[in-house]
N, C-alpha and C. Protein backbone atom coordinates (compact mmCIF):
# COMPACT_ATOMS: atom_id res chain seq x y z
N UNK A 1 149.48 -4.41 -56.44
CA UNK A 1 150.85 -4.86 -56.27
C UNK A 1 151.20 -5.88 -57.37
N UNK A 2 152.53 -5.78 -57.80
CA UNK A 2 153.23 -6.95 -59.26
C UNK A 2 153.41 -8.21 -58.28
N UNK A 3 153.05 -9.00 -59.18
CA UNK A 3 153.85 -10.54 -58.59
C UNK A 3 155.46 -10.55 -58.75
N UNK A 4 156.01 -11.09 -58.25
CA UNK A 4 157.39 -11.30 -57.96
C UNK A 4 157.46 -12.07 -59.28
N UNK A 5 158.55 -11.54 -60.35
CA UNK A 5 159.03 -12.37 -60.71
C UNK A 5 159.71 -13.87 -60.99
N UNK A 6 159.41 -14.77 -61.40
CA UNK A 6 159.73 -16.21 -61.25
C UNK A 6 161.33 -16.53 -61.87
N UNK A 7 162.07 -17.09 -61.77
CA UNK A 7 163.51 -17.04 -62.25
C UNK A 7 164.12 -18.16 -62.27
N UNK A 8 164.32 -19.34 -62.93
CA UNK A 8 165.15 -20.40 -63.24
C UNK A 8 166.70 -20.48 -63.62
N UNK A 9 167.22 -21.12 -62.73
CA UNK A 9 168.93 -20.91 -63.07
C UNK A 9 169.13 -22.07 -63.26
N UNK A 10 169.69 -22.42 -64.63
CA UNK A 10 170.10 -23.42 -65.00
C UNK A 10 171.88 -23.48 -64.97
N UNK A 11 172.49 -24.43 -64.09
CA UNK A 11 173.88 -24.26 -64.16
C UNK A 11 174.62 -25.70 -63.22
N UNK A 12 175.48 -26.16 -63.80
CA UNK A 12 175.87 -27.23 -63.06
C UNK A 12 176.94 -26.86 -62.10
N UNK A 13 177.24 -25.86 -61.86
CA UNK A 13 178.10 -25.24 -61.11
C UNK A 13 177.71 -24.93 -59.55
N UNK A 14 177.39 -25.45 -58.90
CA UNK A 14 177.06 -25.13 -57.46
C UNK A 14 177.46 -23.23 -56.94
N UNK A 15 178.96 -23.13 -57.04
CA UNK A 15 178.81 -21.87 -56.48
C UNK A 15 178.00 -20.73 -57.49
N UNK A 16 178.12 -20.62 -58.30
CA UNK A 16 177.49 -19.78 -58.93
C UNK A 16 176.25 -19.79 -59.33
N UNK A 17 175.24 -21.08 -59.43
CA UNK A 17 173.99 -21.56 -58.92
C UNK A 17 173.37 -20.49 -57.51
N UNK A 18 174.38 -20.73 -56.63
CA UNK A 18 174.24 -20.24 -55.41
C UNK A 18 174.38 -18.63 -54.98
N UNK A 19 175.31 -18.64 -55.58
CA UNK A 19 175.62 -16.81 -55.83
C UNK A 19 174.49 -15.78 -56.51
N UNK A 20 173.87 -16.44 -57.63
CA UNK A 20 172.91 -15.54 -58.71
C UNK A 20 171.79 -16.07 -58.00
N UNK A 21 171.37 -17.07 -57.16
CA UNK A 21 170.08 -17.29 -56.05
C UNK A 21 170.47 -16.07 -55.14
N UNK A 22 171.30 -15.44 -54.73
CA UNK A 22 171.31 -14.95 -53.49
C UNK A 22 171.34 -13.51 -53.70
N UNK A 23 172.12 -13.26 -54.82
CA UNK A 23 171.78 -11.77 -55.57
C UNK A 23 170.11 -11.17 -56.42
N UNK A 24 169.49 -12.41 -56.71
CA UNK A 24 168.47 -12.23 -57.06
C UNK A 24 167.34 -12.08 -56.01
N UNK A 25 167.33 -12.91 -54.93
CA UNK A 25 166.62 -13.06 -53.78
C UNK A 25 166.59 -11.98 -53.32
N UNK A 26 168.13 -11.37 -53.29
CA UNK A 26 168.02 -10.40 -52.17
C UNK A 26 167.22 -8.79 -52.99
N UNK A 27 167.06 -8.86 -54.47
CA UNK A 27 166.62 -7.78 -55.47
C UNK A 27 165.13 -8.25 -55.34
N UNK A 28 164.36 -9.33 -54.52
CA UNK A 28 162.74 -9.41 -54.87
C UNK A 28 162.12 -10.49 -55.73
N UNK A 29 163.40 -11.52 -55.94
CA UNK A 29 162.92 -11.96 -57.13
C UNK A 29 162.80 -13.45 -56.45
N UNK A 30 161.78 -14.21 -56.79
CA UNK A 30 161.54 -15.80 -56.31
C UNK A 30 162.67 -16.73 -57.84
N UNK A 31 163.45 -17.51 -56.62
CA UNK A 31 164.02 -17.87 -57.56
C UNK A 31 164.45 -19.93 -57.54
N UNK A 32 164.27 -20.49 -58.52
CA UNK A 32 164.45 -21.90 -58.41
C UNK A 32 165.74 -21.79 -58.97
N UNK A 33 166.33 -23.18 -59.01
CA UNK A 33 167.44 -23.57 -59.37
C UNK A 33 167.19 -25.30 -60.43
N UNK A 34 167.84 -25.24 -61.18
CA UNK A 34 168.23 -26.79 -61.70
C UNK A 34 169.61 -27.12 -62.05
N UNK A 35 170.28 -28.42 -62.20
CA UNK A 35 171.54 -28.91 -62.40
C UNK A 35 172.11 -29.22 -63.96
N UNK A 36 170.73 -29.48 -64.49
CA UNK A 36 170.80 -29.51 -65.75
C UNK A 36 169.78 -29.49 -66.82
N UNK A 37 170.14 -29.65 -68.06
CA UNK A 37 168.94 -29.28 -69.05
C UNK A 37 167.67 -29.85 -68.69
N UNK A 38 168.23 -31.31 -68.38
CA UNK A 38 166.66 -32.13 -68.35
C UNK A 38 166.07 -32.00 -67.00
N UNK A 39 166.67 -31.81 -66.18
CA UNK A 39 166.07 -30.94 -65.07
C UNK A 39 165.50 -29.96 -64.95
N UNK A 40 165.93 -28.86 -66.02
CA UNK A 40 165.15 -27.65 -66.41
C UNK A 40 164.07 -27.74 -67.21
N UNK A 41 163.86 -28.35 -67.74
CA UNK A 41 163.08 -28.66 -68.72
C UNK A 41 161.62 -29.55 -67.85
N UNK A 42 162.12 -29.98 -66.96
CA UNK A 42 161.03 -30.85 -66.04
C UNK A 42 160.37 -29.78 -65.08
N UNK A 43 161.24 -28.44 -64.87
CA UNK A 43 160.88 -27.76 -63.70
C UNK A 43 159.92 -26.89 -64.49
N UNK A 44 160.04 -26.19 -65.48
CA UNK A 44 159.28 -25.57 -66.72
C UNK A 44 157.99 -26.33 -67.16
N UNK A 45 157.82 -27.50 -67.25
CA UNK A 45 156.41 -28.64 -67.25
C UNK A 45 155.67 -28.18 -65.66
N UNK A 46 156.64 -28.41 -64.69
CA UNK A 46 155.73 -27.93 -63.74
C UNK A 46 155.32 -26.76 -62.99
N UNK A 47 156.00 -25.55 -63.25
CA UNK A 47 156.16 -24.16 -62.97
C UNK A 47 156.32 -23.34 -64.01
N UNK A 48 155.32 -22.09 -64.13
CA UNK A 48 155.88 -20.91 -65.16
C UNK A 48 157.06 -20.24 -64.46
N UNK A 49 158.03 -19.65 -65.19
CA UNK A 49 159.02 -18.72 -64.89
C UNK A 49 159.08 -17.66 -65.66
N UNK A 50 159.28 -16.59 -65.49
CA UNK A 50 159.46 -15.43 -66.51
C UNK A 50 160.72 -15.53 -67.15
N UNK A 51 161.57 -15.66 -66.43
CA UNK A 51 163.44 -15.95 -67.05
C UNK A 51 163.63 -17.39 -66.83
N UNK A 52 164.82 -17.59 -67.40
CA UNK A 52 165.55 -18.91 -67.34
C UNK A 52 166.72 -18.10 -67.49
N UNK A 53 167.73 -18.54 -66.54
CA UNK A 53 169.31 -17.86 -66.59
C UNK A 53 169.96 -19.32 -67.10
N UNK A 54 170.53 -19.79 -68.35
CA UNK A 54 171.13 -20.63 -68.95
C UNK A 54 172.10 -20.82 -68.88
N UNK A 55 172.94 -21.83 -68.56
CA UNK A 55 174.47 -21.77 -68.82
C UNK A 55 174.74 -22.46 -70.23
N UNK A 56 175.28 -22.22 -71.01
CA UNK A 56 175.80 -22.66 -72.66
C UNK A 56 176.03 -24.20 -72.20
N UNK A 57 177.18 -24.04 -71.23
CA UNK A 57 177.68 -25.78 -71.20
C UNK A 57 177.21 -26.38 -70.40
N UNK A 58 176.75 -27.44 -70.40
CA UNK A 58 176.53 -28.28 -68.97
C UNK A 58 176.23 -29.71 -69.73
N UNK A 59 176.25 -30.44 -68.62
CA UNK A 59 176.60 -31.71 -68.54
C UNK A 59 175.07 -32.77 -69.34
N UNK A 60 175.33 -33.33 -70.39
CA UNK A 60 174.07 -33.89 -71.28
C UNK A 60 173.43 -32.84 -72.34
N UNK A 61 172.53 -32.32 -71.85
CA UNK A 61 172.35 -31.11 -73.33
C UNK A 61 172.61 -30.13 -72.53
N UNK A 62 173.55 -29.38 -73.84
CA UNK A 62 173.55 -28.06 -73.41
C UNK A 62 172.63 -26.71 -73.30
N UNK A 63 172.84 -25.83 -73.21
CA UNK A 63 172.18 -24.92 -72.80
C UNK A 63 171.26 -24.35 -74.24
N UNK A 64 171.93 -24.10 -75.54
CA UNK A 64 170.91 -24.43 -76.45
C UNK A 64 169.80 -25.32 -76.62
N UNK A 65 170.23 -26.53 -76.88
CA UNK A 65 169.34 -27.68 -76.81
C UNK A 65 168.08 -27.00 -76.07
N UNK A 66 168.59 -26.91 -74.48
CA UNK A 66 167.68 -26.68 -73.59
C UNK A 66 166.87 -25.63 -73.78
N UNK A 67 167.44 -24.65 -74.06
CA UNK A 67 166.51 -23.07 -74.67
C UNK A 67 165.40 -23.92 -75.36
N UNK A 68 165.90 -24.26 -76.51
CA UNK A 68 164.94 -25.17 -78.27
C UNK A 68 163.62 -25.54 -77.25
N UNK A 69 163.95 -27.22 -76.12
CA UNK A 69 163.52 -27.64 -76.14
C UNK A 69 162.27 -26.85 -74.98
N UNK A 70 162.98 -25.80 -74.01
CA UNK A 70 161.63 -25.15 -73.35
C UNK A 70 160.95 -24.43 -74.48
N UNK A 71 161.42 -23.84 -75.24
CA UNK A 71 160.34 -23.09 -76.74
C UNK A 71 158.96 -24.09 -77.09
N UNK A 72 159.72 -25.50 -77.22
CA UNK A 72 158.99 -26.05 -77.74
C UNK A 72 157.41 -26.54 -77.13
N UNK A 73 157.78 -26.78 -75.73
CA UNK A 73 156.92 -26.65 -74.66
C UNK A 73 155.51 -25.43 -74.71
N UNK A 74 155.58 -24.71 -75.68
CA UNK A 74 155.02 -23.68 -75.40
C UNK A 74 155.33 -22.86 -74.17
N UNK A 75 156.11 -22.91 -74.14
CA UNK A 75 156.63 -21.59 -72.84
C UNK A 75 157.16 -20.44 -73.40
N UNK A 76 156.60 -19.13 -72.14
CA UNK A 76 157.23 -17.81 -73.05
C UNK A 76 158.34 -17.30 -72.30
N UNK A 77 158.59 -17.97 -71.56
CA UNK A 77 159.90 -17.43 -70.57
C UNK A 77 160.77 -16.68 -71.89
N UNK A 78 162.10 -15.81 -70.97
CA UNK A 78 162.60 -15.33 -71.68
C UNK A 78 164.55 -16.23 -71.44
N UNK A 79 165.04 -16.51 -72.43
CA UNK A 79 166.01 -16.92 -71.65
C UNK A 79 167.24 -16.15 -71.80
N UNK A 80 168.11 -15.91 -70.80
CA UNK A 80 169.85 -15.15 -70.74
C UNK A 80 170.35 -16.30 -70.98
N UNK A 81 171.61 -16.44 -71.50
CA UNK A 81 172.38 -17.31 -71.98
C UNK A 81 173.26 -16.97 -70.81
N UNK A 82 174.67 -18.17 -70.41
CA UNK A 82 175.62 -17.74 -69.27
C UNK A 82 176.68 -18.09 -70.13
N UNK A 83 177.95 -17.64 -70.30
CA UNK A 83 178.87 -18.48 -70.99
C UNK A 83 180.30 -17.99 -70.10
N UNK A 84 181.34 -19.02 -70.00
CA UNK A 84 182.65 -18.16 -69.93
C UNK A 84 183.46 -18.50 -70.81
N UNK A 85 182.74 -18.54 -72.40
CA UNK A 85 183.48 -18.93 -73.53
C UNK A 85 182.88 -17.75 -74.49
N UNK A 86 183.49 -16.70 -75.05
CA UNK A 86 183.11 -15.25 -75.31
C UNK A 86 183.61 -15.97 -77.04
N UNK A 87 184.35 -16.77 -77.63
CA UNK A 87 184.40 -17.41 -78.71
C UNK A 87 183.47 -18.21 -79.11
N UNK A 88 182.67 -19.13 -78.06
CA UNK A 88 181.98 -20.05 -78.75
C UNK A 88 180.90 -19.54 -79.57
N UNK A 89 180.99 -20.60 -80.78
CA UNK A 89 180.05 -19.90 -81.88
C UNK A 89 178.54 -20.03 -81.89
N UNK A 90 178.57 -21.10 -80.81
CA UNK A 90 177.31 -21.66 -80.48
C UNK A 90 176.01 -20.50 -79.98
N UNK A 91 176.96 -19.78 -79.67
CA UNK A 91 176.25 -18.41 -78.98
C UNK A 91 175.29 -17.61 -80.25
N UNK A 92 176.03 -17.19 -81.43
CA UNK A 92 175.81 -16.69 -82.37
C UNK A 92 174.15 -17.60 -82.67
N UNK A 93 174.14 -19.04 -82.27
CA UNK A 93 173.08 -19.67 -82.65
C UNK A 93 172.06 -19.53 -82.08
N UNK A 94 172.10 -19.23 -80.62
CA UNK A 94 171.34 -19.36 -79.51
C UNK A 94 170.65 -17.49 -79.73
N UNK A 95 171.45 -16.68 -79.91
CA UNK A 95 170.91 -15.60 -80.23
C UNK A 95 169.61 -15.36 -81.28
N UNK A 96 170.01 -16.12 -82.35
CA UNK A 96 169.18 -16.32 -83.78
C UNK A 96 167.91 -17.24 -83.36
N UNK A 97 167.89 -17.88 -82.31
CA UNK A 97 166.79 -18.56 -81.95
C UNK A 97 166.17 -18.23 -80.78
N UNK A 98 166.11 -16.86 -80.69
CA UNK A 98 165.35 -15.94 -79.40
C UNK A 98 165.73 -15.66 -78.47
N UNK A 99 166.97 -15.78 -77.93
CA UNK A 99 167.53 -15.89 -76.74
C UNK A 99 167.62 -14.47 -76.44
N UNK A 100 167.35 -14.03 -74.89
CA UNK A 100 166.86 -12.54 -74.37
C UNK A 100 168.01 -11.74 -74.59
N UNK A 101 169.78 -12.39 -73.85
CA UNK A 101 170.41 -11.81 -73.70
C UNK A 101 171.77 -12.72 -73.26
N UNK A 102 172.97 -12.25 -73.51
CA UNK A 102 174.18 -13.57 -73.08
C UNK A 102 174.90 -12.94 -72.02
N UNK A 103 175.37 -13.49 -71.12
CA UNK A 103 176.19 -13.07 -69.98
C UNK A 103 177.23 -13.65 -70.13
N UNK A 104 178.41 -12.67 -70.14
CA UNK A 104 179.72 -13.76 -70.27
C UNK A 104 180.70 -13.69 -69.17
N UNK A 105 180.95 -14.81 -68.56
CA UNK A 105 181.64 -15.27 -66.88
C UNK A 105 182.93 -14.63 -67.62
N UNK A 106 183.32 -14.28 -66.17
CA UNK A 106 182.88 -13.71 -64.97
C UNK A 106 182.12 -12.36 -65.72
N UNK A 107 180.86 -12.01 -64.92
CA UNK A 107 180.14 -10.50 -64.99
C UNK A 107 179.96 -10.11 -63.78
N UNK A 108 179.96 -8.51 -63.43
CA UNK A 108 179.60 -8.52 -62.19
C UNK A 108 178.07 -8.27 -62.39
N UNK A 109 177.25 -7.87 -61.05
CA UNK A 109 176.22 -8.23 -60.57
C UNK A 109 175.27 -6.89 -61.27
N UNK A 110 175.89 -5.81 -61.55
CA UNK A 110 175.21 -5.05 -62.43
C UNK A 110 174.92 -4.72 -63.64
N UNK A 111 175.52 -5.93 -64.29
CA UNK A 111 175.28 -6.10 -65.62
C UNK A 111 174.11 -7.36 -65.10
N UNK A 112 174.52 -8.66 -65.09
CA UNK A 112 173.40 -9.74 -64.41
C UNK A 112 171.95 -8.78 -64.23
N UNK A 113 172.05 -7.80 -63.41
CA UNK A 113 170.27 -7.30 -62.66
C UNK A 113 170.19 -6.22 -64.47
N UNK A 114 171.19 -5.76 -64.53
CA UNK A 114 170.58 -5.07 -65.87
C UNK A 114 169.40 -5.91 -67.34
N UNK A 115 170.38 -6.72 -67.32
CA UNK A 115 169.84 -7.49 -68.28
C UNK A 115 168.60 -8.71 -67.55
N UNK A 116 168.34 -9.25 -66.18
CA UNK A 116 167.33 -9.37 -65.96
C UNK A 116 166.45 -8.93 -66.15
N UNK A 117 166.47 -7.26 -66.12
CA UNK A 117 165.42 -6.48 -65.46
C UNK A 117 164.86 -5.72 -67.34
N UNK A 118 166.19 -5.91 -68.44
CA UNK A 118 165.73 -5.78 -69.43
C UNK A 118 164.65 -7.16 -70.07
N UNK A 119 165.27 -8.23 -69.95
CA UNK A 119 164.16 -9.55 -70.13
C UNK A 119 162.99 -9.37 -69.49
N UNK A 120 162.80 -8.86 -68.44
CA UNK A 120 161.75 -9.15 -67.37
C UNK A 120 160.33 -8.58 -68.18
């Protein structure tokens, strides 16, 4: 039997924190949550994850930063980017520096498990 996938959602957004926990849960997948970069970044020191679901913006470093700084960690997670800014250029950056895959708000839930299940 596979181990359950491990899954980190990084997002300062409560409902949608809550929403992609409950769609993932209910697909098999063990899933944590954090509020922000440096929170993510602390949960990654103490837990492997296979994904990290990123949000671009959030509050102190953003969601790049945060990608950089789990890389740097030696971690191989894979990370999705979250954005509901389909302009920001920042994205273009985050791609060039390994990033698995970008989700751009609103998506529905079969694109989200697609591109999990392509990172995974």
């Amino acid at each position: 039997m596979t181990s359950k996938k491990m899954i980190l959602i990084v997002d300062d957004d409560n409902f949608m924190r809550e929403t992609i926990s409950d769609i993932l849960r209910e697909k098999g997948y063990d899933v944590d949550w954090a509020m922000s970069g440096e929170e993510a970044i602390k949960k990654v020191e103490e837990k492997k994850y296979d994904i990290v679901l990123l949000d671009l913006r959030l509050g102190g470093m953003d969601g790049c930063e945060t990608h950089k700084a789990i890389k740097k960690s030696n971690y191989s997670a894979k990370t999705i980017m979250m954005t509901g800014y389909s302009q920001d250029k920042t994205i273009k950056e985050c791609l060039d520096d390994g990033v698995c895959g970008v989700l751009y708000k609103p998506f529905d839930i079969d694109k989200l498990l697609k591109l999990v299940e392509e990172c995974a």
